[in-house]
PDB file of N, CA and C in Angstrom:
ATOM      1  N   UNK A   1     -13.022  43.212 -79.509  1.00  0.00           N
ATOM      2  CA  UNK A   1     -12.812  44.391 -78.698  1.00  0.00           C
ATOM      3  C   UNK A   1     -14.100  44.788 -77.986  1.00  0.00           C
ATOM      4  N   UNK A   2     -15.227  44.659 -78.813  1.00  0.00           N
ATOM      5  CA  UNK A   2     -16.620  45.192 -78.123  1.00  0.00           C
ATOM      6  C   UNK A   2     -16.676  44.176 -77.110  1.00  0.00           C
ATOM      7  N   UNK A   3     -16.900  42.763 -76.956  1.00  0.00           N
ATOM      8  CA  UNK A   3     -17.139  41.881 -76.486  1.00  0.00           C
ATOM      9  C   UNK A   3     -16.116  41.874 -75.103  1.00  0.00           C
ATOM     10  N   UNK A   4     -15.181  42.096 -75.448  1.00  0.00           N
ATOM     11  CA  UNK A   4     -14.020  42.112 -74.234  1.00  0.00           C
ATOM     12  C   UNK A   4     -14.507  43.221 -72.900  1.00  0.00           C
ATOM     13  N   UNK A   5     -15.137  44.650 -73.783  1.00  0.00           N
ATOM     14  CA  UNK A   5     -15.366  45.605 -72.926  1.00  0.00           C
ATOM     15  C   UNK A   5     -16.810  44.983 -72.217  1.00  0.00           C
ATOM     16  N   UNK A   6     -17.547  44.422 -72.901  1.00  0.00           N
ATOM     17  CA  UNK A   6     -19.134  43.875 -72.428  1.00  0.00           C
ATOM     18  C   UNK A   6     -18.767  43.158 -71.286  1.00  0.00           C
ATOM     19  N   UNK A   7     -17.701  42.047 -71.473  1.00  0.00           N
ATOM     20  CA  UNK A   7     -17.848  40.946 -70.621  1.00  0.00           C
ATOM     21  C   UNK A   7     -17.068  42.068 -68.965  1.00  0.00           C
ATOM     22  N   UNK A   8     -16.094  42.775 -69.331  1.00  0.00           N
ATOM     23  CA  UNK A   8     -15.452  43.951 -68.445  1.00  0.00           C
ATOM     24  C   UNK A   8     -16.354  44.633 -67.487  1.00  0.00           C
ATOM     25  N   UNK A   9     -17.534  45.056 -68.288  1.00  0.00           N
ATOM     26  CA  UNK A   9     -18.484  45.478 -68.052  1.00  0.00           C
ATOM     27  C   UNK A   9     -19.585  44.965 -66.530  1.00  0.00           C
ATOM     28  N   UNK A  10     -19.844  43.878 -67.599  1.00  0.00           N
ATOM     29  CA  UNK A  10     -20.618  42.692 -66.680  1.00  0.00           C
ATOM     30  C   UNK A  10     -19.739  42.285 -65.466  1.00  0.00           C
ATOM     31  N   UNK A  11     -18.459  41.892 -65.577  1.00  0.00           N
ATOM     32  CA  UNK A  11     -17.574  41.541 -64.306  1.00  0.00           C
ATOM     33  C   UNK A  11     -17.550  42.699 -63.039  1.00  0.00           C
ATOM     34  N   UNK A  12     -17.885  43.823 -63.694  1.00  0.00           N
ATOM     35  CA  UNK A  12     -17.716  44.890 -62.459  1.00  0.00           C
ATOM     36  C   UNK A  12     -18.566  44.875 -61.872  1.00  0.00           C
ATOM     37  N   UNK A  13     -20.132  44.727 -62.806  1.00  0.00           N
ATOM     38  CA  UNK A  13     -21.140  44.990 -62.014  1.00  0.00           C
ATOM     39  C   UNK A  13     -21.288  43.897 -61.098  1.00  0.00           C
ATOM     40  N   UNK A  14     -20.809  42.874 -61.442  1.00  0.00           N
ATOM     41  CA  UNK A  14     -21.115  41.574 -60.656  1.00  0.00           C
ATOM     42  C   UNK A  14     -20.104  41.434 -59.515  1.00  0.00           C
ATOM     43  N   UNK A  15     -19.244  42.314 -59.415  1.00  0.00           N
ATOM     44  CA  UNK A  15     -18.849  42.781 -58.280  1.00  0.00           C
ATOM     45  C   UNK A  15     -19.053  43.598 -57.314  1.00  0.00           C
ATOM     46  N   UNK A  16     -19.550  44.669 -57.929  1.00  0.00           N
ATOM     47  CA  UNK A  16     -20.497  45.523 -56.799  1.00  0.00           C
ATOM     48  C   UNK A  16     -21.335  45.416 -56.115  1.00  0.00           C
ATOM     49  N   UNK A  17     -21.742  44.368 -57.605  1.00  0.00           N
ATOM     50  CA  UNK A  17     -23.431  43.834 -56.928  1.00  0.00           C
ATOM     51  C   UNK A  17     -22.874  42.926 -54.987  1.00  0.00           C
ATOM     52  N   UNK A  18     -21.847  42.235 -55.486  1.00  0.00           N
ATOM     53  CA  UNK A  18     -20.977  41.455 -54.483  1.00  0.00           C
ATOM     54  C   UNK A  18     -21.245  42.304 -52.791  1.00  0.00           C
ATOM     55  N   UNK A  19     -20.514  42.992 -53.787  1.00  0.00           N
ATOM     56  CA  UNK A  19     -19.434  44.305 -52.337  1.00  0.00           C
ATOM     57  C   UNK A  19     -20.868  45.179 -51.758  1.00  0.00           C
ATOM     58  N   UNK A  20     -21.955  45.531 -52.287  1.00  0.00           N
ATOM     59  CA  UNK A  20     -23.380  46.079 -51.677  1.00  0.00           C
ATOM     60  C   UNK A  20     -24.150  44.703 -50.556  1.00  0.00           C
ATOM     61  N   UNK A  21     -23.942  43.810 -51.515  1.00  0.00           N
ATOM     62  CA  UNK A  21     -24.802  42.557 -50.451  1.00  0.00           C
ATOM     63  C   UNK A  21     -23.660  42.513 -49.383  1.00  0.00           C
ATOM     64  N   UNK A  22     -22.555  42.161 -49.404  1.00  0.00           N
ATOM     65  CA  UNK A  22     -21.686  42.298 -48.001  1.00  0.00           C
ATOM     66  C   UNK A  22     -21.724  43.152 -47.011  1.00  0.00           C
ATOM     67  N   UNK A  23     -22.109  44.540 -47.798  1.00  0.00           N
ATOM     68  CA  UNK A  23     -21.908  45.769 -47.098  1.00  0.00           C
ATOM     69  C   UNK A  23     -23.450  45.530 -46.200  1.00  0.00           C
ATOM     70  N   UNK A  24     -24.520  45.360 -46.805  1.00  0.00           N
ATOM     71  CA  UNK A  24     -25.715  45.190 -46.478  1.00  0.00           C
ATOM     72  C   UNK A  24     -26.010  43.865 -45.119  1.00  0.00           C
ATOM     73  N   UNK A  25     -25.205  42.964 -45.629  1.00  0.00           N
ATOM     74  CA  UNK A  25     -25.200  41.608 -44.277  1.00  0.00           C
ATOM     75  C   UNK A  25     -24.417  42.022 -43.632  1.00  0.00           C
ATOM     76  N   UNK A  26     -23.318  42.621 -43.623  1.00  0.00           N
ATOM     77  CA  UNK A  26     -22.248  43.120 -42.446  1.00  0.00           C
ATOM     78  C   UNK A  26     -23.096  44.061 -41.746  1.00  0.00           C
ATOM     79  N   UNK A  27     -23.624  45.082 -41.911  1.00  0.00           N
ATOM     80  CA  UNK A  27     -24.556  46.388 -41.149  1.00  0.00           C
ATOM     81  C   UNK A  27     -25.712  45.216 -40.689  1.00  0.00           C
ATOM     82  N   UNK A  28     -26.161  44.367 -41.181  1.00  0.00           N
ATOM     83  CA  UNK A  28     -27.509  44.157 -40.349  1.00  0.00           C
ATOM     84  C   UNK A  28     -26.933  42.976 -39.377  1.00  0.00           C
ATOM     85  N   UNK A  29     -25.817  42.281 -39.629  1.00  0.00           N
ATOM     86  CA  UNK A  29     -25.162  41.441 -38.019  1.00  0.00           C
ATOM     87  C   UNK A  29     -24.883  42.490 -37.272  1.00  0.00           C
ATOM     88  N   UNK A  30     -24.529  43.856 -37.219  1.00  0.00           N
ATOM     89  CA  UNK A  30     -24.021  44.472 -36.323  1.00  0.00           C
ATOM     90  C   UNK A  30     -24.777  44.863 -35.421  1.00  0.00           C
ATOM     91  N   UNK A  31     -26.297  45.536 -36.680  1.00  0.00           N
ATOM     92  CA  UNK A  31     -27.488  46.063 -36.236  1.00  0.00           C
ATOM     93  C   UNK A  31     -28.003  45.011 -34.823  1.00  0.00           C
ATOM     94  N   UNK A  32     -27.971  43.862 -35.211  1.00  0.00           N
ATOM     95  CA  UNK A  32     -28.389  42.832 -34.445  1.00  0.00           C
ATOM     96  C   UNK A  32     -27.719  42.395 -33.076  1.00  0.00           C
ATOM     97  N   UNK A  33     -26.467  42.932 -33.360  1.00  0.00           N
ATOM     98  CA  UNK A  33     -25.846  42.728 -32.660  1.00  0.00           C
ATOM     99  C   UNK A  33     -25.740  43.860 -31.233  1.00  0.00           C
ATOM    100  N   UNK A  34     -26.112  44.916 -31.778  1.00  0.00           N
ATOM    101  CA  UNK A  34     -26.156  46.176 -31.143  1.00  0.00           C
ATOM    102  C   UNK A  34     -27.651  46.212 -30.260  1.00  0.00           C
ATOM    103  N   UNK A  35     -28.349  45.136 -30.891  1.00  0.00           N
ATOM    104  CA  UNK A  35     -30.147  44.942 -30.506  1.00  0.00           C
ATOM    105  C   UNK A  35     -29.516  43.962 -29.102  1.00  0.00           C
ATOM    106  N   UNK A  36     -28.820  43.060 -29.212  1.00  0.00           N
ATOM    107  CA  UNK A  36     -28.893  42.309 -28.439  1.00  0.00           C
ATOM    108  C   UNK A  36     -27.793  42.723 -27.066  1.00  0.00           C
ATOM    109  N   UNK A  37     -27.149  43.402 -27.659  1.00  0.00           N
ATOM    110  CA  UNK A  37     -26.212  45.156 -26.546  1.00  0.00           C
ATOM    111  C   UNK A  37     -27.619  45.477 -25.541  1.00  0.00           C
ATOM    112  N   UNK A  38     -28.152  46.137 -26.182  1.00  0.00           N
ATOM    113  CA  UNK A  38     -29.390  47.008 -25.507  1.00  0.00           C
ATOM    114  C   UNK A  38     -30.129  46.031 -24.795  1.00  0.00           C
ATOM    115  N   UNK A  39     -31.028  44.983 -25.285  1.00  0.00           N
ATOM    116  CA  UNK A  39     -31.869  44.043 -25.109  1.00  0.00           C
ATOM    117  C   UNK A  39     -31.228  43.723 -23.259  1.00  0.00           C
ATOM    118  N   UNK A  40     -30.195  43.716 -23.154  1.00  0.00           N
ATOM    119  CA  UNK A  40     -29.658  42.933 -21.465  1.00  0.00           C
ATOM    120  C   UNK A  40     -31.021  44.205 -20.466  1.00  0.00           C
ATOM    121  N   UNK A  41     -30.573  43.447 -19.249  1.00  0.00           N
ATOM    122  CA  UNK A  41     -31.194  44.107 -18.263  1.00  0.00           C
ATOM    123  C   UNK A  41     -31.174  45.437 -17.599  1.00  0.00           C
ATOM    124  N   UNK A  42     -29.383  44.816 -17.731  1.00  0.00           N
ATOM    125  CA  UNK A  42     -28.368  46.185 -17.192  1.00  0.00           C
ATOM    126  C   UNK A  42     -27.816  46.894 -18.007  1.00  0.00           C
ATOM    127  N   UNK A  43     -28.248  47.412 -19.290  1.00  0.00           N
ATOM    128  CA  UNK A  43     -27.818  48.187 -20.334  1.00  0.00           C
ATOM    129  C   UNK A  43     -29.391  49.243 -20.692  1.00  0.00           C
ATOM    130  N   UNK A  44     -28.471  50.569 -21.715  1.00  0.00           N
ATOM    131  CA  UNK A  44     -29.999  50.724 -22.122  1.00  0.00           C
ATOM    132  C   UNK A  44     -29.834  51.120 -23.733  1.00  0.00           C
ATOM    133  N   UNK A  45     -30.629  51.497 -24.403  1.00  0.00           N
ATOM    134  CA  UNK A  45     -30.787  51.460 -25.698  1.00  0.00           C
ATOM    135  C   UNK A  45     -29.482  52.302 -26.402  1.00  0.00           C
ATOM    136  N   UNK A  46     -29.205  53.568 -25.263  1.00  0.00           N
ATOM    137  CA  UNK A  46     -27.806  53.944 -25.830  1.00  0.00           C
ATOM    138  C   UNK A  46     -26.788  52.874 -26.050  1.00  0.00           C
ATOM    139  N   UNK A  47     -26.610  52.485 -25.382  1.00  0.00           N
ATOM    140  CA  UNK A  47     -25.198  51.178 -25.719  1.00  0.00           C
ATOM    141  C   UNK A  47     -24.922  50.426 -26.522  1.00  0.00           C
ATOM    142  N   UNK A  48     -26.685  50.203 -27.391  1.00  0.00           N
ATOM    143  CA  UNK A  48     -26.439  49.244 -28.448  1.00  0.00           C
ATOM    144  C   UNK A  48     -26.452  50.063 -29.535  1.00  0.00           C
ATOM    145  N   UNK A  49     -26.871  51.259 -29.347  1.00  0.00           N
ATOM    146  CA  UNK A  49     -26.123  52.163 -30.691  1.00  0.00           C
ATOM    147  C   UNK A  49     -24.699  52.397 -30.761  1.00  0.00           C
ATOM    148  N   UNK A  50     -24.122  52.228 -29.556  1.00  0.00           N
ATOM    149  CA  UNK A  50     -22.696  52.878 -29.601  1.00  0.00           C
ATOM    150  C   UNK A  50     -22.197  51.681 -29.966  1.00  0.00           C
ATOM    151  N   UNK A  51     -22.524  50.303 -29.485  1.00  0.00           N
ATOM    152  CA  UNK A  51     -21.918  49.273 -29.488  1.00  0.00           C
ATOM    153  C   UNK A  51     -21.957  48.807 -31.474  1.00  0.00           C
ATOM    154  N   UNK A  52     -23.413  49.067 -31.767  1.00  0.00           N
ATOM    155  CA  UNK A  52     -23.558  48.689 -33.473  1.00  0.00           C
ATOM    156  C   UNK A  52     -22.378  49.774 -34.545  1.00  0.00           C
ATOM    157  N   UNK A  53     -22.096  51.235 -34.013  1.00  0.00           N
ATOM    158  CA  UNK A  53     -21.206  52.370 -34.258  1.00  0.00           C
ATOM    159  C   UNK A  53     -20.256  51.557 -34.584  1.00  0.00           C
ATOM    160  N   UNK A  54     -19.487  51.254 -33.102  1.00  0.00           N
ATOM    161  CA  UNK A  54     -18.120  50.703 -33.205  1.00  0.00           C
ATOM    162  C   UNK A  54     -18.006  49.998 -33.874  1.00  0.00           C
ATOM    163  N   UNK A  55     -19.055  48.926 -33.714  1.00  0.00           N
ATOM    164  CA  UNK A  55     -18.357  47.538 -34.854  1.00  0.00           C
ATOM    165  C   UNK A  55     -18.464  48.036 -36.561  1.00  0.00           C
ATOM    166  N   UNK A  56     -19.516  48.822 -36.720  1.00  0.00           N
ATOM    167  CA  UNK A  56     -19.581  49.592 -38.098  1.00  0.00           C
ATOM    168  C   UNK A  56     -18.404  50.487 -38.431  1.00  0.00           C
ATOM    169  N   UNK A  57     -17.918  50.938 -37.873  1.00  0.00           N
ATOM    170  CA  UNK A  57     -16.890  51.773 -37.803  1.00  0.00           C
ATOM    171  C   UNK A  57     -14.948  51.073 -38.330  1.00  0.00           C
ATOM    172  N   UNK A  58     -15.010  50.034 -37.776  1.00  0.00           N
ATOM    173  CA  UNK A  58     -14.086  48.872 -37.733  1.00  0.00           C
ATOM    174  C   UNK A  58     -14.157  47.751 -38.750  1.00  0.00           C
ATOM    175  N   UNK A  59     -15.470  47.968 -39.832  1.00  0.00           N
ATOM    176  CA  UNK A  59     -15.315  47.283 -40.493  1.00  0.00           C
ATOM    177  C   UNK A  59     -15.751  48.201 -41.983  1.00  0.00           C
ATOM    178  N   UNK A  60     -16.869  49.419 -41.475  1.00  0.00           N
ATOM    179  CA  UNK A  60     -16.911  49.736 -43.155  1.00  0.00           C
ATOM    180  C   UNK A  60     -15.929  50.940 -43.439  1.00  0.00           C
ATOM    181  N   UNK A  61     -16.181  51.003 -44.994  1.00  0.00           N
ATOM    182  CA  UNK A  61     -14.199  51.790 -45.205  1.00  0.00           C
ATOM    183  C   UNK A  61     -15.011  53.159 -44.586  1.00  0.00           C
ATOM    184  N   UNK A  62     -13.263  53.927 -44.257  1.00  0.00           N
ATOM    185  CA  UNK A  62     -13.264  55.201 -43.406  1.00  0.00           C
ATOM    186  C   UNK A  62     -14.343  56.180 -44.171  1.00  0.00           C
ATOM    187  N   UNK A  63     -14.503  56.954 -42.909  1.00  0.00           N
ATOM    188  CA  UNK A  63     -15.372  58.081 -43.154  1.00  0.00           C
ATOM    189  C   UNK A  63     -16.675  57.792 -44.221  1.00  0.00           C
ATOM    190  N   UNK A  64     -17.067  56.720 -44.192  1.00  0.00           N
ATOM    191  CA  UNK A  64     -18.554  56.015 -44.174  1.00  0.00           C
ATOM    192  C   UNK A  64     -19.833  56.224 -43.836  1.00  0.00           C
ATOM    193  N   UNK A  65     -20.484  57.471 -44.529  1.00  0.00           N
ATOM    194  CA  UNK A  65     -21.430  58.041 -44.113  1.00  0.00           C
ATOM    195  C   UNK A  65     -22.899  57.128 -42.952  1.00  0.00           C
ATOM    196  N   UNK A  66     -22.606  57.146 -41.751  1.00  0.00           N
ATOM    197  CA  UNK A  66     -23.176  55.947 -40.854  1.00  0.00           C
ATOM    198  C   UNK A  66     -24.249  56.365 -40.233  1.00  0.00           C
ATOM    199  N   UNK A  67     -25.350  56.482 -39.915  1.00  0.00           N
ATOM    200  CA  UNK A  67     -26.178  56.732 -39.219  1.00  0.00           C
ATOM    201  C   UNK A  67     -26.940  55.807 -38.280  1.00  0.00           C
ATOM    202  N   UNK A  68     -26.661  55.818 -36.935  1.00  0.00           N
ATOM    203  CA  UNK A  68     -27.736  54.488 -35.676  1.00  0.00           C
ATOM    204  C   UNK A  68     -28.214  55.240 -35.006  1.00  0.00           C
ATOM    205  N   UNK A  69     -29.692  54.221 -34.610  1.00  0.00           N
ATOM    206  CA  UNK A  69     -30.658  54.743 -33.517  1.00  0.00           C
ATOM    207  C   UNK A  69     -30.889  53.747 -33.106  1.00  0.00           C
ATOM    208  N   UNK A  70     -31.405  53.643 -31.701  1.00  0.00           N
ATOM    209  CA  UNK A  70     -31.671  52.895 -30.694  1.00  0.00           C
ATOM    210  C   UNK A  70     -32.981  52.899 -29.683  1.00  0.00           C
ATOM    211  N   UNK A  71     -34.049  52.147 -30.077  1.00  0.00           N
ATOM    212  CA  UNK A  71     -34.658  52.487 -29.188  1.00  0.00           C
ATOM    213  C   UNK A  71     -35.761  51.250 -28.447  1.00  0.00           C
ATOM    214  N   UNK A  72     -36.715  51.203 -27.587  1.00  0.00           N
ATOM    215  CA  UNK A  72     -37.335  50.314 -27.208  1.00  0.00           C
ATOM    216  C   UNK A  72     -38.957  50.229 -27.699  1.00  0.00           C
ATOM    217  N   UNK A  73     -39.183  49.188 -28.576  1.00  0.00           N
ATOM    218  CA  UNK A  73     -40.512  48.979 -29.061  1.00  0.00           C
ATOM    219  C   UNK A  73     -41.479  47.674 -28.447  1.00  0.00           C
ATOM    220  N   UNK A  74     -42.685  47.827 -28.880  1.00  0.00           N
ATOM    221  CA  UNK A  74     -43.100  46.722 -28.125  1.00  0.00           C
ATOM    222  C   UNK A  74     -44.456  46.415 -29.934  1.00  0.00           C
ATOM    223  N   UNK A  75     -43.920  44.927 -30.058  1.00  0.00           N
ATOM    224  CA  UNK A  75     -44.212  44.340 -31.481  1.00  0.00           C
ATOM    225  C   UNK A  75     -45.249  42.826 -30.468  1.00  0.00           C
ATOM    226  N   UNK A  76     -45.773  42.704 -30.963  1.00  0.00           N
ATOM    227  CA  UNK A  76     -47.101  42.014 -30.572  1.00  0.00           C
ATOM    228  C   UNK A  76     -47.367  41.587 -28.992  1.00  0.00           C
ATOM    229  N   UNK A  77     -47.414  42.715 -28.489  1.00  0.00           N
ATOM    230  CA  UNK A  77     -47.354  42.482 -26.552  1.00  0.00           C
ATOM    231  C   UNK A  77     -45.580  42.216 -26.249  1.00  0.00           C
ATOM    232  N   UNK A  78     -44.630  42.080 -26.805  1.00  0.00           N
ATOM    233  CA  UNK A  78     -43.373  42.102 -26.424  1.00  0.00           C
ATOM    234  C   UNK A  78     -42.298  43.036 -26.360  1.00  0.00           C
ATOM    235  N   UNK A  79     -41.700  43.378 -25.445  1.00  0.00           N
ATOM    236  CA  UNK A  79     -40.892  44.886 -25.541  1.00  0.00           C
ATOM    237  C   UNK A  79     -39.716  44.408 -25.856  1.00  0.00           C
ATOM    238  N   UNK A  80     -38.636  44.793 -27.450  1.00  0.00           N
ATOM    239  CA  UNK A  80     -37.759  44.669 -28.246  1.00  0.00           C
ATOM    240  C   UNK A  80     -37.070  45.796 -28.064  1.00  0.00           C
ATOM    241  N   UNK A  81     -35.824  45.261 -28.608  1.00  0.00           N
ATOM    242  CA  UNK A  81     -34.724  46.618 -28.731  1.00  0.00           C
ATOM    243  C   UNK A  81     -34.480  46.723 -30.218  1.00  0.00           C
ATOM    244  N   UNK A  82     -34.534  47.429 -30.254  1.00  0.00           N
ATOM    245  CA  UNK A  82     -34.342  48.405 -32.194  1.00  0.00           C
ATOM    246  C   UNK A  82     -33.357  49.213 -32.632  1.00  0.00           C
ATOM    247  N   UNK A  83     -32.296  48.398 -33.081  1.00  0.00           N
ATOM    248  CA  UNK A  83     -31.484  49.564 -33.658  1.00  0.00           C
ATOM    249  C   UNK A  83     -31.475  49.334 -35.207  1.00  0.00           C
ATOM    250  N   UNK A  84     -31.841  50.438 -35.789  1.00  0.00           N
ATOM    251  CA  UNK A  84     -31.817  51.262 -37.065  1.00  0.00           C
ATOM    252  C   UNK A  84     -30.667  51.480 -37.348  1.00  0.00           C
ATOM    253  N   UNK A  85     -30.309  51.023 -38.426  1.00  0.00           N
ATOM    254  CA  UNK A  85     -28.665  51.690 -39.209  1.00  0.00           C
ATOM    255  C   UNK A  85     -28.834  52.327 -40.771  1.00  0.00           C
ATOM    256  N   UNK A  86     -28.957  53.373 -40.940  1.00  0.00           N
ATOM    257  CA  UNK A  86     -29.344  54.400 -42.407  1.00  0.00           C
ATOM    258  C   UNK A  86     -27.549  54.394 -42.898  1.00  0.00           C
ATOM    259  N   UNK A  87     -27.245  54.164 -44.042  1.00  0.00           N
ATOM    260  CA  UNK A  87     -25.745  54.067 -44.535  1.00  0.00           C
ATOM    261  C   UNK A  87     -26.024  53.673 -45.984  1.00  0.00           C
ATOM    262  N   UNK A  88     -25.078  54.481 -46.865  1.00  0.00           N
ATOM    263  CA  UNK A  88     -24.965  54.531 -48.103  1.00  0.00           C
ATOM    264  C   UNK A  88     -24.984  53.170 -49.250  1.00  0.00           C
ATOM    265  N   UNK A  89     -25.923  53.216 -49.728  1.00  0.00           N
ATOM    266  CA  UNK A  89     -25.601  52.168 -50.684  1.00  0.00           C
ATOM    267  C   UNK A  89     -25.166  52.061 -51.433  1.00  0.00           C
ATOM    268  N   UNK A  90     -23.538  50.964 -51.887  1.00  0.00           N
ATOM    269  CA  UNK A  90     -22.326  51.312 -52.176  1.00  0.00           C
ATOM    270  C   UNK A  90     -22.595  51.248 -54.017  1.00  0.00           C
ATOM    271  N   UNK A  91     -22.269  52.572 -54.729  1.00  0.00           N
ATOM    272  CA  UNK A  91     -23.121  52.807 -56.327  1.00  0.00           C
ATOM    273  C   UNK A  91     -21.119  52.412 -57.057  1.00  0.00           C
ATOM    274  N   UNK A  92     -20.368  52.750 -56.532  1.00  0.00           N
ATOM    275  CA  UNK A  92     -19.407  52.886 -57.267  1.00  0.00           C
ATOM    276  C   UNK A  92     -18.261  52.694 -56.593  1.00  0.00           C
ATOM    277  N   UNK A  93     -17.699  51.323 -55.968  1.00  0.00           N
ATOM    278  CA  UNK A  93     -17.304  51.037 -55.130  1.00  0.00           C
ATOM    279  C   UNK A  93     -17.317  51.189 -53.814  1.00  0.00           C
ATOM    280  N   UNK A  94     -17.052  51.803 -53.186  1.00  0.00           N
ATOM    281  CA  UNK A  94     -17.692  52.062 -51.257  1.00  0.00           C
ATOM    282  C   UNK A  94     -18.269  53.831 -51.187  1.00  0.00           C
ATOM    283  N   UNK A  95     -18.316  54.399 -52.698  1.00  0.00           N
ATOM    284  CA  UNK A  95     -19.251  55.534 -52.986  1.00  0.00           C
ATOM    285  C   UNK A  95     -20.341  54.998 -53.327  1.00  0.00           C
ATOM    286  N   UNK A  96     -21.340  55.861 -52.130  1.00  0.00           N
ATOM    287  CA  UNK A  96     -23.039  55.839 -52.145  1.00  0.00           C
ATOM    288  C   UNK A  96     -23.923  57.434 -52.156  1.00  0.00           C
ATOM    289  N   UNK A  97     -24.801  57.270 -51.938  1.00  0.00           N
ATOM    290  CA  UNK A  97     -25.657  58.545 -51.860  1.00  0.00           C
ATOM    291  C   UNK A  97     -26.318  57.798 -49.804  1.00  0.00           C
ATOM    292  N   UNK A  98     -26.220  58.735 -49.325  1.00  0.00           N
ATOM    293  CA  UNK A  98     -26.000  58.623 -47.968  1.00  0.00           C
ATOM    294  C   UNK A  98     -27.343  58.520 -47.784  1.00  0.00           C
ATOM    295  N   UNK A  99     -27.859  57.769 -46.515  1.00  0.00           N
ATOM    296  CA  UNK A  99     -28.971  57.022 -46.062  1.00  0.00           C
ATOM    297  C   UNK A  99     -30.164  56.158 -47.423  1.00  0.00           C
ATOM    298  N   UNK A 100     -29.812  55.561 -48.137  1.00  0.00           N
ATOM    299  CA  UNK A 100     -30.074  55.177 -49.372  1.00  0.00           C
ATOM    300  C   UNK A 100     -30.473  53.522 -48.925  1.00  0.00           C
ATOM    301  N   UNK A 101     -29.704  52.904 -47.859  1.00  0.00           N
ATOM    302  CA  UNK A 101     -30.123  51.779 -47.210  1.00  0.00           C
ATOM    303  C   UNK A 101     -29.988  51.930 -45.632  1.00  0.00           C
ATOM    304  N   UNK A 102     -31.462  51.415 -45.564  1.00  0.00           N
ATOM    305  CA  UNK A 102     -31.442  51.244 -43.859  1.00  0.00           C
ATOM    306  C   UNK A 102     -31.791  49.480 -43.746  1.00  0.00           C
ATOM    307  N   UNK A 103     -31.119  49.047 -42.674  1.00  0.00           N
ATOM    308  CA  UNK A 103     -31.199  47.701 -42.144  1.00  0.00           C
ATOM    309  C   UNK A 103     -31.616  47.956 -40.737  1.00  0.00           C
ATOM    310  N   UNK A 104     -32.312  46.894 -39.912  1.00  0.00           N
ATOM    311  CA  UNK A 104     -32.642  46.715 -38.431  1.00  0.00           C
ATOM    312  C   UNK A 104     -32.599  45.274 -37.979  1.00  0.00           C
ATOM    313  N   UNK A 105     -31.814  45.606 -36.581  1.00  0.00           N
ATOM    314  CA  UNK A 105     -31.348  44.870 -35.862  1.00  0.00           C
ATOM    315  C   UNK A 105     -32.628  44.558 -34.137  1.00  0.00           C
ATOM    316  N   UNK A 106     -33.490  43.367 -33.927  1.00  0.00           N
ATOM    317  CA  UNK A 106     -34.474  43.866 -33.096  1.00  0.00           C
ATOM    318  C   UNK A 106     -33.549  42.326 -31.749  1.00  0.00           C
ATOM    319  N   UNK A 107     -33.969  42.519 -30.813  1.00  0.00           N
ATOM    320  CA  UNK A 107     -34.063  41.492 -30.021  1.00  0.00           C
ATOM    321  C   UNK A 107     -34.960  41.668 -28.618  1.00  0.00           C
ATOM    322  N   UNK A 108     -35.283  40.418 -28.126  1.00  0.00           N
ATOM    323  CA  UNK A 108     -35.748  40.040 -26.803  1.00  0.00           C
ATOM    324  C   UNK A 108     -35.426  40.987 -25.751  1.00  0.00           C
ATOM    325  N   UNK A 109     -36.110  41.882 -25.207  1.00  0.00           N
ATOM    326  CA  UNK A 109     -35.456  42.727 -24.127  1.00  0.00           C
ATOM    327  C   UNK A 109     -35.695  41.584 -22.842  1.00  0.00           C
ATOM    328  N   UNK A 110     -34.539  41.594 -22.267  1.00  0.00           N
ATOM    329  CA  UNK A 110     -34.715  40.516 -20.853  1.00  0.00           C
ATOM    330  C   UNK A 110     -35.426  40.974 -19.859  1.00  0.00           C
ATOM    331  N   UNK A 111     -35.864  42.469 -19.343  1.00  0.00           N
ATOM    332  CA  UNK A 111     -36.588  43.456 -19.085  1.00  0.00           C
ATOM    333  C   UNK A 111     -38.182  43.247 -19.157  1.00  0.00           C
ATOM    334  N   UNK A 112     -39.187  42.320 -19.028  1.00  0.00           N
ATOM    335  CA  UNK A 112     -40.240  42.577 -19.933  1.00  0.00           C
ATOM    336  C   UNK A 112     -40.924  43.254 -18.920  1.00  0.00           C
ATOM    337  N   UNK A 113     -40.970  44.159 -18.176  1.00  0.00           N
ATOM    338  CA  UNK A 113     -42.292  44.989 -16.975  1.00  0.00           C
ATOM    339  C   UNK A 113     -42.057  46.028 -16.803  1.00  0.00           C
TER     340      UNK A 113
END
């Protein structure tokens, strides 16, 4: 009986542990994805926040405490697009304590002058 609940035990966590790393690689393709939104010529840093939103929105469960920013940096003489995503890290199935993980998404701005 003890042993049954241990191994019970261990199986959950090794699922969460699961469902946090997914949650964590899903937000930072988006992040990236939202970098490379902004990064075009004819776009600007708003778009790849709205654009990283949506796809976050469509994939993590509802009402998902989400937070993006967007903005333009310049990392060793090169001007990048940056979007920041702050979102809960999932403690008890898709319940977190809100901005607990941030991931970033950077790319090539085609823009460089």
């Amino acid at each position: 009986m003890l042993l049954s609940g241990l191994v019970s035990l261990i199986f959950a966590a090794v699922l969460q542990v699961g469902y946090s790393l997914h949650i964590r690689n899903t937000a930072t393709a988006h992040a990236i994805e939202g970098a490379r939104v902004a990064a075009r010529a004819d776009t600007s840093p708003i778009e790849g926040a709205i654009r990283t939103e949506s796809l976050l929105r469509s994939t993590a469960p509802g009402r998902y405490g989400i937070e993006v920013t967007s903005d333009e940096t310049v990392i060793n003489g090169v001007v990048v697009s940056r979007v920041t995503v702050d979102l809960p890290l999932p403690v008890l199935g898709p319940l977190g304590f809100p901005g607990t993980m941030t991931v970033t998404g950077l790319a090539y701005a085609e823009d460089q002058g």
